[in-house]
Protein backbone atom coordinates (compact mmCIF):
# COMPACT_ATOMS: atom_id res chain seq x y z
CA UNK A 1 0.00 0.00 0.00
CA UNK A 2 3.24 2.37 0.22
CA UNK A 3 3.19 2.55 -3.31
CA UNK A 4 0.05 4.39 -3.41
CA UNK A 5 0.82 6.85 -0.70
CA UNK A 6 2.19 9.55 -2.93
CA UNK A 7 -0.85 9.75 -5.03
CA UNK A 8 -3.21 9.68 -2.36
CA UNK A 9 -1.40 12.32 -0.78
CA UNK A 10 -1.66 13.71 -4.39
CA UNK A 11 -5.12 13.46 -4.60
CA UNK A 12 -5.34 14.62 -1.27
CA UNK A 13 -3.87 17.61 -1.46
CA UNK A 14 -5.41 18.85 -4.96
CA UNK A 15 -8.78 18.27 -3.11
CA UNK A 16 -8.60 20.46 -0.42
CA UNK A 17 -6.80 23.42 -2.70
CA UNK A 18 -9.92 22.82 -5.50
CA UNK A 19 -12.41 23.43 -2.25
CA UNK A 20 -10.48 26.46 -0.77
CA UNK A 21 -11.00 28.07 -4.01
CA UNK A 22 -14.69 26.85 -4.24
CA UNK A 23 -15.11 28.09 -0.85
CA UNK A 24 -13.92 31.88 -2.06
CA UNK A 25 -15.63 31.66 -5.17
CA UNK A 26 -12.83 31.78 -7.36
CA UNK A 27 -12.35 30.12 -10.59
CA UNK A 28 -8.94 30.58 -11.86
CA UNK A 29 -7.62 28.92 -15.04
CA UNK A 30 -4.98 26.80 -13.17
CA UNK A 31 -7.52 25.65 -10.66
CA UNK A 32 -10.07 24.42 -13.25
CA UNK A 33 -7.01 22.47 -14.96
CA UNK A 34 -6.00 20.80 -11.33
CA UNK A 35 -9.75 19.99 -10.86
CA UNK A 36 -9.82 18.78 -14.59
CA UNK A 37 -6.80 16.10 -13.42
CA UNK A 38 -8.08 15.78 -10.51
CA UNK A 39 -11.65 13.95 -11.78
CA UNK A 40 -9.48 12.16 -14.76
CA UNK A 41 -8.46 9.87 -12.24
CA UNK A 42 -11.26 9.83 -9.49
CA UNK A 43 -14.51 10.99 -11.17
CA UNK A 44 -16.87 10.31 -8.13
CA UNK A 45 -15.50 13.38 -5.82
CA UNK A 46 -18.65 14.84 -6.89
CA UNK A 47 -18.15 18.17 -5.30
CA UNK A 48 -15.03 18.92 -7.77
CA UNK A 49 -18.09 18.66 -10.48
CA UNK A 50 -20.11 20.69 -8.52
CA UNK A 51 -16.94 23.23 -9.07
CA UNK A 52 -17.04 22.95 -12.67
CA UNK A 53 -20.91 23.22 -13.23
CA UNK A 54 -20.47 26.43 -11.10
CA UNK A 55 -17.77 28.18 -12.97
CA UNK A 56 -19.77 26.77 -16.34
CA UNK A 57 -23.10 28.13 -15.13
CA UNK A 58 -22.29 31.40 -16.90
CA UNK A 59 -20.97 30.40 -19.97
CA UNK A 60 -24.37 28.58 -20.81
CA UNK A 61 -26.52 31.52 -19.16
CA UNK A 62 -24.67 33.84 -21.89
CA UNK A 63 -25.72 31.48 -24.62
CA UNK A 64 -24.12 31.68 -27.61
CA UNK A 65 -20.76 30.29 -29.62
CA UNK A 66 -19.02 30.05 -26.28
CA UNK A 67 -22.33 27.95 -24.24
CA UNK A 68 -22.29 25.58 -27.50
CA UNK A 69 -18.89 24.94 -27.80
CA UNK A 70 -19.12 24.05 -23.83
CA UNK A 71 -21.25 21.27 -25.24
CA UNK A 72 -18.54 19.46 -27.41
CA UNK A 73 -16.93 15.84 -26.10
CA UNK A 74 -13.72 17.94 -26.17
CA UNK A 75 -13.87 21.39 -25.21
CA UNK A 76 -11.53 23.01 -23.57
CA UNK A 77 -13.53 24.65 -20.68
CA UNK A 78 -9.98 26.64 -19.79
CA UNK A 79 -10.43 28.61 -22.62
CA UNK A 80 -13.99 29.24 -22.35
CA UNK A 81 -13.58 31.24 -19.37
CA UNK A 82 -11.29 33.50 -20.62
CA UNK A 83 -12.72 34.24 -24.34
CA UNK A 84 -16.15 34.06 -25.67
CA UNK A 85 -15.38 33.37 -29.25
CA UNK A 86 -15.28 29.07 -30.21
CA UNK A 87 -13.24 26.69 -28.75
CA UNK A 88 -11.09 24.37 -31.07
CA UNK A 89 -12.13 20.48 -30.71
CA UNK A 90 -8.78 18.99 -31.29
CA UNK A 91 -5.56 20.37 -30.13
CA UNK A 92 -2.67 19.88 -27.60
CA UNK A 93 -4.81 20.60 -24.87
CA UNK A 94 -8.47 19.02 -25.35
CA UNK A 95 -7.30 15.86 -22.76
CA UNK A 96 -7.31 18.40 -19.93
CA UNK A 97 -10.76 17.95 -20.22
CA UNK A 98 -12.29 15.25 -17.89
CA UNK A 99 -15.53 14.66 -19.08
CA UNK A 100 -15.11 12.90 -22.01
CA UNK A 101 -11.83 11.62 -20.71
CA UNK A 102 -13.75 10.65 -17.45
CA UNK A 103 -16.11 8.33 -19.23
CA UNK A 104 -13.98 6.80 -21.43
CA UNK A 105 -11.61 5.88 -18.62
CA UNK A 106 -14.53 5.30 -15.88
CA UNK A 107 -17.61 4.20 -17.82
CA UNK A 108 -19.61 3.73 -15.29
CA UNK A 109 -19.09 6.64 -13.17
CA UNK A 110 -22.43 7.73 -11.59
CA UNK A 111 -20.63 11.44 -11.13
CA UNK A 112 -19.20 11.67 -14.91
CA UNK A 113 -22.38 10.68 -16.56
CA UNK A 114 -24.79 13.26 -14.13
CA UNK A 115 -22.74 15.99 -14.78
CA UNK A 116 -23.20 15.00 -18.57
CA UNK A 117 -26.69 14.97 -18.47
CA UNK A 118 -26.21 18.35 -16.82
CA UNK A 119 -24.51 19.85 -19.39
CA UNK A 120 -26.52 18.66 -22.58
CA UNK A 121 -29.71 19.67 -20.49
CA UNK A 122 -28.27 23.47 -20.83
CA UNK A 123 -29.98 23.00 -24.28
CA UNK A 124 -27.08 23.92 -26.36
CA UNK A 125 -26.21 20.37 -27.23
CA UNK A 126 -26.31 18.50 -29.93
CA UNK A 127 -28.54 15.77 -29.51
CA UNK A 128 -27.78 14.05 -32.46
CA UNK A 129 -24.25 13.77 -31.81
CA UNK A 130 -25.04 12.98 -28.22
CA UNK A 131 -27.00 9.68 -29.71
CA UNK A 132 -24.28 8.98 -32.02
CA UNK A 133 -21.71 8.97 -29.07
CA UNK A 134 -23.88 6.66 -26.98
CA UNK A 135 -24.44 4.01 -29.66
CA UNK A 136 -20.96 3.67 -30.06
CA UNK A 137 -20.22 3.34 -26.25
CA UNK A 138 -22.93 1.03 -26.38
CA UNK A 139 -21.42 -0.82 -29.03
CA UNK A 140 -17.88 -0.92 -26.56
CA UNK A 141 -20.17 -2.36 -23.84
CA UNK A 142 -23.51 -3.10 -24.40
CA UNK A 143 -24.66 -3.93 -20.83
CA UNK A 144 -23.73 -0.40 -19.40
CA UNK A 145 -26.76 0.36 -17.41
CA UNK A 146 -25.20 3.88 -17.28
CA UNK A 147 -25.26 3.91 -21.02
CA UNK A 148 -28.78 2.67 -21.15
CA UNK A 149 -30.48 5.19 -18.70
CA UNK A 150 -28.50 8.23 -20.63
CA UNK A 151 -30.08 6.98 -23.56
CA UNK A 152 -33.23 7.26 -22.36
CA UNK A 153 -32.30 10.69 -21.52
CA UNK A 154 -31.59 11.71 -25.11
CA UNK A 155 -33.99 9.96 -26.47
CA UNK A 156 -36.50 11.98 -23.88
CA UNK A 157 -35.15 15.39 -24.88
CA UNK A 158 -35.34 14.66 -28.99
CA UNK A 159 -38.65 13.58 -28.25
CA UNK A 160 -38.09 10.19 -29.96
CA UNK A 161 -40.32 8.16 -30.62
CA UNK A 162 -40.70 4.41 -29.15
CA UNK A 163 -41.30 3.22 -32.30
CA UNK A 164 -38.23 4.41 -33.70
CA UNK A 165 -36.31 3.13 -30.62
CA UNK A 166 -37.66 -0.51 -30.55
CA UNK A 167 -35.88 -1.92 -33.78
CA UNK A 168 -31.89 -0.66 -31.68
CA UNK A 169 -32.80 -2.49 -29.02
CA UNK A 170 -34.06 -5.55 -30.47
CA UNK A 171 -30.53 -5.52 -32.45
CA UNK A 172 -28.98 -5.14 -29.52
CA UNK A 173 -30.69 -7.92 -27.68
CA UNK A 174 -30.23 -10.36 -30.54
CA UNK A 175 -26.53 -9.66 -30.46
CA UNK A 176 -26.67 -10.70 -26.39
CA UNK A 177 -29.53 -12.33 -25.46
CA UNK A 178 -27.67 -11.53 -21.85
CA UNK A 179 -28.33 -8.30 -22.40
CA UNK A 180 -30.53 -7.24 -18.77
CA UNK A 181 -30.73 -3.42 -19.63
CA UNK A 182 -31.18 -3.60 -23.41
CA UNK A 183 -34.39 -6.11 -22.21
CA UNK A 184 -35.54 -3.40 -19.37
CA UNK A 185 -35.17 -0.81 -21.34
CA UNK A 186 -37.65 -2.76 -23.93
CA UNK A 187 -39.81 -2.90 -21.40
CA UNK A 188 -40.18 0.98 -21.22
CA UNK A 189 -40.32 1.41 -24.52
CA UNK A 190 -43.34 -1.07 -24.96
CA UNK A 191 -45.36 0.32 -22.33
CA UNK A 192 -44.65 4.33 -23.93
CA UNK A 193 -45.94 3.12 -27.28
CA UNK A 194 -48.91 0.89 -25.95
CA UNK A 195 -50.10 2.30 -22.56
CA UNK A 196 -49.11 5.78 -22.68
CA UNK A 197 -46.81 5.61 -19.57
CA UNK A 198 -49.59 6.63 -16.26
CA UNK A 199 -49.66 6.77 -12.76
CA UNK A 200 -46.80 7.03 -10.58
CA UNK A 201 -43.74 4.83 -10.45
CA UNK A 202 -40.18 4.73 -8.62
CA UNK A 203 -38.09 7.59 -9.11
CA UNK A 204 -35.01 7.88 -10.56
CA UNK A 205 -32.00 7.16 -8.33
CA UNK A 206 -28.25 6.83 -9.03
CA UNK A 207 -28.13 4.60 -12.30
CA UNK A 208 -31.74 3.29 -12.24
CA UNK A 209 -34.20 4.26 -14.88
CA UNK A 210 -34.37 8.08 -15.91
CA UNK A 211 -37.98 7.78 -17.67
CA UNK A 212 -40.81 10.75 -17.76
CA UNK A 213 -44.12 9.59 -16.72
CA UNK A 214 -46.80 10.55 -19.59
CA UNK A 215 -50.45 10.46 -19.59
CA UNK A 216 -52.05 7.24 -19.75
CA UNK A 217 -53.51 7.25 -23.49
CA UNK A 218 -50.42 10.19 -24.06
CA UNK A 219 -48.85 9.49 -27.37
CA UNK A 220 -45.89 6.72 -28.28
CA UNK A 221 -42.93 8.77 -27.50
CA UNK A 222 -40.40 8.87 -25.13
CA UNK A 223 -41.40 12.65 -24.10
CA UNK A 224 -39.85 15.83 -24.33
CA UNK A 225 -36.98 16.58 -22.12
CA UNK A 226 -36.95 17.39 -18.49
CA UNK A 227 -34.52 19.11 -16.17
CA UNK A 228 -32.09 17.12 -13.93
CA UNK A 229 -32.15 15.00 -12.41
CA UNK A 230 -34.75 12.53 -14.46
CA UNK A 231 -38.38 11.87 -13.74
CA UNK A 232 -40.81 9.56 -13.01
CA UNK A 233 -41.03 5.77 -14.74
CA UNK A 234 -44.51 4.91 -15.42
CA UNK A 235 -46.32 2.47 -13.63
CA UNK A 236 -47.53 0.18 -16.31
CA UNK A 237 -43.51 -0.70 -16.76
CA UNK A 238 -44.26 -3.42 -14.03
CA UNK A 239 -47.13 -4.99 -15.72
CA UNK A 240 -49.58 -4.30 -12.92
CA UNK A 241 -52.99 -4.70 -13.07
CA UNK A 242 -53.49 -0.41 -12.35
CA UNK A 243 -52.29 0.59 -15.91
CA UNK A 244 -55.22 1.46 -18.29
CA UNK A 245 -54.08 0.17 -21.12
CA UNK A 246 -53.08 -3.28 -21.14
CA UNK A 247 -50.18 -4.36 -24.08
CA UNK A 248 -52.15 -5.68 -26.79
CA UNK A 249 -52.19 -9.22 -27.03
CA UNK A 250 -50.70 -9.60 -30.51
CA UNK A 251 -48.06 -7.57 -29.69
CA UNK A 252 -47.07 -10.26 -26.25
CA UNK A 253 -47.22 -13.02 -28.29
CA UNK A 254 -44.42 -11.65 -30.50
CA UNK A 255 -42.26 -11.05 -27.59
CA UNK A 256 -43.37 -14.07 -26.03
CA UNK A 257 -41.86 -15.87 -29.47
CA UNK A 258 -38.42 -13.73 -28.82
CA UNK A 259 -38.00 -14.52 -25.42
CA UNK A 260 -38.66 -17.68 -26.73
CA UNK A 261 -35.61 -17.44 -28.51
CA UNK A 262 -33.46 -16.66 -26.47
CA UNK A 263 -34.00 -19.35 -23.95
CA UNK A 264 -33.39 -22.15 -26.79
CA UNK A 265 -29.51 -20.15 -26.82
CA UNK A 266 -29.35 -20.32 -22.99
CA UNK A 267 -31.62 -21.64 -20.22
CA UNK A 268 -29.71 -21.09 -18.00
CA UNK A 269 -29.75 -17.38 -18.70
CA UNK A 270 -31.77 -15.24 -15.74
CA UNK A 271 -32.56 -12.01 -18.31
CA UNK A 272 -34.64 -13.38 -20.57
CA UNK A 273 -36.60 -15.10 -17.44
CA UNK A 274 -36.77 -11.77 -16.29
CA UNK A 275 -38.29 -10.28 -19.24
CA UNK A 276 -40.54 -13.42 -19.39
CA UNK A 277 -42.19 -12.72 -16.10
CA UNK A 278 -42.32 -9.31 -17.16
CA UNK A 279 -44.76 -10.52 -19.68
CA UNK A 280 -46.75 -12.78 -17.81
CA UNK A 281 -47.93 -9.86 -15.95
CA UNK A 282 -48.77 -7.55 -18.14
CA UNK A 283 -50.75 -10.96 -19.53
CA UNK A 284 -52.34 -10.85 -16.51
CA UNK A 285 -52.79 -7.26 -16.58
CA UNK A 286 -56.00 -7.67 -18.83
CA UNK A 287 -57.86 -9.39 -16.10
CA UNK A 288 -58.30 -6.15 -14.83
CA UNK A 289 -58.27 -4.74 -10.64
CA UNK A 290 -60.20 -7.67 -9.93
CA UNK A 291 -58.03 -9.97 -10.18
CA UNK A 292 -56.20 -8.87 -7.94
CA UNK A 293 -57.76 -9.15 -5.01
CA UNK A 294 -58.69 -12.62 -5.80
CA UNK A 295 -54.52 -13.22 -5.86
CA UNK A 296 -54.27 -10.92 -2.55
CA UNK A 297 -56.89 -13.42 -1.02
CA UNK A 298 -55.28 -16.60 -2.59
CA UNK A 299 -51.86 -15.29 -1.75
CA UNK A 300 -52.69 -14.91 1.82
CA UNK A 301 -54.14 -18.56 2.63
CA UNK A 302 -51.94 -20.44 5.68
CA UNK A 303 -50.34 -23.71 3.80
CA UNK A 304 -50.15 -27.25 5.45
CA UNK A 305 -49.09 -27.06 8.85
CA UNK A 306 -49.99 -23.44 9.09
CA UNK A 307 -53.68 -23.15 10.80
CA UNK A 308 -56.82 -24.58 8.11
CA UNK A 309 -54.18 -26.12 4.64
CA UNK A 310 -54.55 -24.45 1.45
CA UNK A 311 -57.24 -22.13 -0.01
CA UNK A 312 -60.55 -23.83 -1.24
CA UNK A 313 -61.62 -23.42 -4.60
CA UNK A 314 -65.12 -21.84 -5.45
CA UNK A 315 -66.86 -21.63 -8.14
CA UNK A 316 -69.47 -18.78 -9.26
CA UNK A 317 -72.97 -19.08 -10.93
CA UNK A 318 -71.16 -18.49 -14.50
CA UNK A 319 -69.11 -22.06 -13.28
CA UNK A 320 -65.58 -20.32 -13.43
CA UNK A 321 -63.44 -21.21 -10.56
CA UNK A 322 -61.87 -19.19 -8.34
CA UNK A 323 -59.30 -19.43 -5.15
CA UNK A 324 -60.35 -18.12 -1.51
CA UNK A 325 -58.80 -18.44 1.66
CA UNK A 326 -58.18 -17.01 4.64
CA UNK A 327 -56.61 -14.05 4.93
CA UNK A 328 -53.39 -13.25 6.47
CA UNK A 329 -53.18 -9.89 8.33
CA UNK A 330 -55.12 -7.05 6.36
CA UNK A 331 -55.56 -9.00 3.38
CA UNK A 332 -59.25 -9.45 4.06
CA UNK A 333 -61.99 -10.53 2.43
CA UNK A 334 -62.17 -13.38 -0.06
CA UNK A 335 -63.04 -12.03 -3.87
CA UNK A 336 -66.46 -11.14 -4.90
CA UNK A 337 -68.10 -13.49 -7.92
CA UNK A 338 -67.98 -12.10 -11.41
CA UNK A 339 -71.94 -11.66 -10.93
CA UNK A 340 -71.64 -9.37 -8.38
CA UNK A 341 -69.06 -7.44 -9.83
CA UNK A 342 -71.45 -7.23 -12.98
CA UNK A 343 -74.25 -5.64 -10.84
CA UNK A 344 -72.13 -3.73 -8.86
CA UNK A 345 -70.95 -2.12 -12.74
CA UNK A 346 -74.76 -1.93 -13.88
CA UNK A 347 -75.62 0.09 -10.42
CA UNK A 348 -72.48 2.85 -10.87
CA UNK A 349 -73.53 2.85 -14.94
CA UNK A 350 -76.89 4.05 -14.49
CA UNK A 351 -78.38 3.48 -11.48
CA UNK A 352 -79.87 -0.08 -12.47
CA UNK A 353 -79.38 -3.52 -10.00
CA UNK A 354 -77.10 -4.48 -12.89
CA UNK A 355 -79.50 -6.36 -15.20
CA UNK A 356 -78.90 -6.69 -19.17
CA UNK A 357 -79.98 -3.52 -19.94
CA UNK A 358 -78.00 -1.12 -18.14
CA UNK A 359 -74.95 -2.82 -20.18
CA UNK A 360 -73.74 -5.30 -16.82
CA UNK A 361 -74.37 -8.04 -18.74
CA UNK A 362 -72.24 -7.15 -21.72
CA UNK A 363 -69.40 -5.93 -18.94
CA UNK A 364 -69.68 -9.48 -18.39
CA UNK A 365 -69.70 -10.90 -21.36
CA UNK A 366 -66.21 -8.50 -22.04
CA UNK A 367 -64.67 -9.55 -18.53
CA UNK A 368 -65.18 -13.50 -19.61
CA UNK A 369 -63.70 -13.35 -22.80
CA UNK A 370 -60.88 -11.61 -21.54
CA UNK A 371 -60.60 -14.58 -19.03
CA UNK A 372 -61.03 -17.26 -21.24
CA UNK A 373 -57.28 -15.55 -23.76
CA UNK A 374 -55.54 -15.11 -20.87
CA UNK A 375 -56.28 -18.53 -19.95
CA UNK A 376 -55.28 -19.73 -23.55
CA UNK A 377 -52.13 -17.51 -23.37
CA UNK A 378 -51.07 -19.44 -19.80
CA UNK A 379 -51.91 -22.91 -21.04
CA UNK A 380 -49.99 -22.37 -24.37
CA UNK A 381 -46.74 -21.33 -22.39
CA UNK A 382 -47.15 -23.87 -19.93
CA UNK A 383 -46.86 -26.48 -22.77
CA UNK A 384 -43.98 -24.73 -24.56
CA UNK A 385 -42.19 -24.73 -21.09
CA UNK A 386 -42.53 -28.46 -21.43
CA UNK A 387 -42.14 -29.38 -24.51
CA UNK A 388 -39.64 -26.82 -25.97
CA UNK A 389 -37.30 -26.56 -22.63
CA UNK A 390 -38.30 -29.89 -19.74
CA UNK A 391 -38.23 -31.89 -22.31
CA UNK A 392 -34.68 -31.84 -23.41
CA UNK A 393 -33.86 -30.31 -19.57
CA UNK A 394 -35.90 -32.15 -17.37
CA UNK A 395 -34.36 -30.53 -14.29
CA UNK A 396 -33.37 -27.10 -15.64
CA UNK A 397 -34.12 -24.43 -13.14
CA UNK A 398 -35.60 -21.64 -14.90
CA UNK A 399 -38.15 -23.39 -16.70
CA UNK A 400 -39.50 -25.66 -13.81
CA UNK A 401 -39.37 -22.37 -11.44
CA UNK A 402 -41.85 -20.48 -14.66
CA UNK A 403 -43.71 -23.94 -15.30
CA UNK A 404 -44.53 -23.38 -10.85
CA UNK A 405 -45.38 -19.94 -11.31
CA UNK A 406 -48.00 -20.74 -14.45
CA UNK A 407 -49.33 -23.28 -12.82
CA UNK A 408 -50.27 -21.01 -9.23
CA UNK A 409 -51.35 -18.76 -11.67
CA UNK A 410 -53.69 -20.33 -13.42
CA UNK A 411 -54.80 -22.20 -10.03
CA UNK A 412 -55.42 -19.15 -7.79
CA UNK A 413 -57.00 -17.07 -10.83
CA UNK A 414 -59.54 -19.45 -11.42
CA UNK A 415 -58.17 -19.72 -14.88
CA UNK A 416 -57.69 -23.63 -14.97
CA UNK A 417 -61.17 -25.00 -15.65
CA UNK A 418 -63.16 -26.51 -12.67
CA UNK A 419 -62.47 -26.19 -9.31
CA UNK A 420 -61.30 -29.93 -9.13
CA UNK A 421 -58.54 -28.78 -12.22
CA UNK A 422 -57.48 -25.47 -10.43
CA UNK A 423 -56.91 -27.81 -7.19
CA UNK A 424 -54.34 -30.34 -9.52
CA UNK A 425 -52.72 -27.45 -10.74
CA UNK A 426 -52.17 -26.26 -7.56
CA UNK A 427 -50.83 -29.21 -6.21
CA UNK A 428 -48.71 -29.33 -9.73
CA UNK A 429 -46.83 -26.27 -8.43
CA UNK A 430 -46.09 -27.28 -5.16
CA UNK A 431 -44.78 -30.45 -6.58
CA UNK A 432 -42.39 -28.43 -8.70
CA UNK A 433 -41.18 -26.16 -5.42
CA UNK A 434 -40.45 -29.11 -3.53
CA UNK A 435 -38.56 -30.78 -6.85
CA UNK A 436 -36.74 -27.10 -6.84
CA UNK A 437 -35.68 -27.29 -3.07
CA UNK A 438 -33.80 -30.17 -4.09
CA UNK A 439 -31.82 -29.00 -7.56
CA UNK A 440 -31.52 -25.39 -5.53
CA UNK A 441 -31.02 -26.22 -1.85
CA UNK A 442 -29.59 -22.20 -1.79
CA UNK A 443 -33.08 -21.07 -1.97
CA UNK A 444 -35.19 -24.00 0.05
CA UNK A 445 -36.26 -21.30 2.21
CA UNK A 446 -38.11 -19.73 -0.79
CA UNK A 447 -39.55 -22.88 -2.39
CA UNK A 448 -40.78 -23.89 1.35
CA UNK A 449 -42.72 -20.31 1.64
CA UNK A 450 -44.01 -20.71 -2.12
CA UNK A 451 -45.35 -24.30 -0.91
CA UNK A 452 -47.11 -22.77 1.77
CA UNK A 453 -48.69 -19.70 -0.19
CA UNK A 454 -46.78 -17.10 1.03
CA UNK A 455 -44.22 -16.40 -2.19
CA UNK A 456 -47.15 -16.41 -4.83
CA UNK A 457 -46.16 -13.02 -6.13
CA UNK A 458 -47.64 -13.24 -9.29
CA UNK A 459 -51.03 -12.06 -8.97
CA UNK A 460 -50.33 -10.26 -5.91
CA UNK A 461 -49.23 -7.33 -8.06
CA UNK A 462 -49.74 -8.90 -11.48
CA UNK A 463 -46.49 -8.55 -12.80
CA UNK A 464 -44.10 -7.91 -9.99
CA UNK A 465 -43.29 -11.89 -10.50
């Protein structure tokens, strides 16, 4: 470790003289170069960028050759402060500039890539450029989630459309079907161009994703820009059962064919399992808020061993069969029948007790059908699962662990025939868990919870699988 003393002594040193000068608000030439050096070789002191945006500030609030040329990859910000007229991109000099130098050296520095977004949010950029400059560091390393979410971010501010944005990342996915972010970020892109974005989501935090919430029938763009740091992701990215406007079902069974794909390359790969669950739920997602809280009731039954064994079925006057249970903790009641929920839409549509002619029959009629595709859609992946994957794999994780989660699914939903079928299926899945504790002992803690109902987190958010 003596070897390193003299530059962390170095490093040191240059810190505290950068921060006495922040401290008097001075921003010398030589100062700016030390701080420049300073981030070249660690970019995360984020107050030395906090320096630089300060003594920049100006230059982009005078607008003009100077504020665009503070834009460039390789500007010279030395020479910005002291002359207004453009700055030359090439020279002697232009490697005194971190922030290009900063994330070729540091990719994935959460500082360097902020105070990017920082600078091209000035609006003097070039966004164009900008987009060519990530596509080629994505084409250096295509998993760089930092790469990804700044991506996003230019994408935002052109005001991009999804559907222009969809055909680089499926390229980039086919080149790596390992590829996590290039499948997440296909995720948001989906749900922009399909469901509008709506409702609130998790925020944007350190490297995660840097997506603007839009209206939930808002058009199939990525959004105009927004200041920093980024905005909202929309709900529907999680497949949930609040979103308005479901995927269309056309459109899943195309990505359910690429995921497909990408499994025959690699089982054993966890993103496109990932991305697979992601489409289960938004699957689900056209059952609608009901469904939920027949999962929430399922979800919450006490297994064997735990107080009264698994949920019972039930079935309602239509003969569809659904999963109660008792409830654990504020999960309460058990789900209504589809009847009821048909009167209860005739009384809010116009004041009827739900009969045929205040449309609660044709509600119905719509919530049934809907039923009866997802049910196809669950069935036809359950017997792709085993015949495209078990079959040659028998005891491959991924699949059995999917082949479980189907099979709850279509159980606790109701959406497995009679009540007699739902119960097989049920007991299918906890076959499989207790098959898994054995090829996965690292997770029999899981597989013993999902046995006794308390890891069915499929249709307890529909989609968060």
């Amino acid at each position: 470790m003596a070897i390193f003393a003299p530059q962390v002594d170095a490093i040191r040193n240059g810190t505290a003289l950068v921060l006495e000068y922040r401290k008097q608000r001075k921003y010398e030439p030589a100062i700016l170069d030390a701080a420049a050096k300073l981030l070249k070789v660690v970019p995360e002191i984020y107050t030395l960028w906090n320096y630089r945006r300060e003594a920049l500030a100006p230059v982009f609030e005078a607008g003009g050759s100077a504020a665009q040329a503070a834009t460039l990859p390789l500007v010279l910000l030395l020479l910005l402060l002291l002359r207004a007229d453009p700055v030359p991109t090439a020279g002697p000099a232009v490697a005194r500039l971190p922030r290009q130098a900063c994330l070729t050296e540091n990719p994935k520095s959460y500082s360097a890539w902020h105070h990017r977004k920082w600078v091209v949010a000035q609006g003097h950029a070039s966004l164009e450029r900008e987009l060519q400059i990530i596509s080629r560091a994505l084409d250096e390393d295509q998993r760089n989630f930092h790469a990804w979410n700044y991506r996003q971010f230019v994408c935002r501010r052109m005001g991009r459309s999804a559907e222009d944005e969809l055909p680089y990342v499926e390229e980039k996915i086919v080149q790596n079907f390992s590829n996590y972010s290039a499948w997440h970020f296909r995720t948001i892109l989906l749900h922009s161009k399909y469901c509008g974005g709506g409702g609130e989501g998790p925020q944007e935090g350190g490297g995660g994703g840097d997506v603007e919430a839009g209206p939930a029938c808002g058009p199939p763009t990525l959004g105009p820009g927004a200041a920093i740091p980024g905005a909202v992701a929309p709900a529907g990215a999680g497949g949930t059962a609040g979103q308005r406007n479901p995927i269309p079902h056309e459109v899943l069974d195309q990505e359910y064919d690429m995921v497909h794909q990408a499994f025959a390359t690699d089982s054993r790969d966890e993103s496109p399992w990932v991305y697979y669950r992601w489409l289960i739920g938004n699957t689900l997602a056209h059952l609608g808020p009901e469904a939920a809280a027949v999962g929430a009731a399922g979800a919450g039954a006490e297994g064997p061993g735990r107080g009264e064994g698994p949920p019972a079925a039930y079935a309602n006057s239509e003969g569809a069969a659904g999963v109660t249970g008792p409830a654990a903790g504020p999960r309460a009641a058990p789900p209504a029948s589809a009847d009821a929920g048909a009167s209860a839409a005739g009384r809010e549509g116009d004041g009827t007790d739900g009969d045929d002619d205040g449309g609660g029959g044709e509600a119905a009629a719509e919530r049934e059908a809907s039923r009866a595709l997802v049910a196809a859609v669950l069935e036809r992946e359950a017997g792709r699962l085993l015949a495209d994957h078990l079959a040659a794999e028998p005891d491959a994780k991924w699949p059995l662990l999917t082949l479980a989660r189907l099979r709850e699914a279509q159980a606790r939903l109701g959406l497995g025939g009679s009540a007699a079928d739902c119960e097989a299926l049920l007991a299918e899945a906890r076959s499989i868990y207790g098959r898994l504790m054995v090829l996965d002992p690292l997770r029999r803690g899981y597989y013993q919870d999902a046995i006794d109902g308390r890891a069915f987190v499929v249709v307890q958010a529909l989609g968060t699988v």
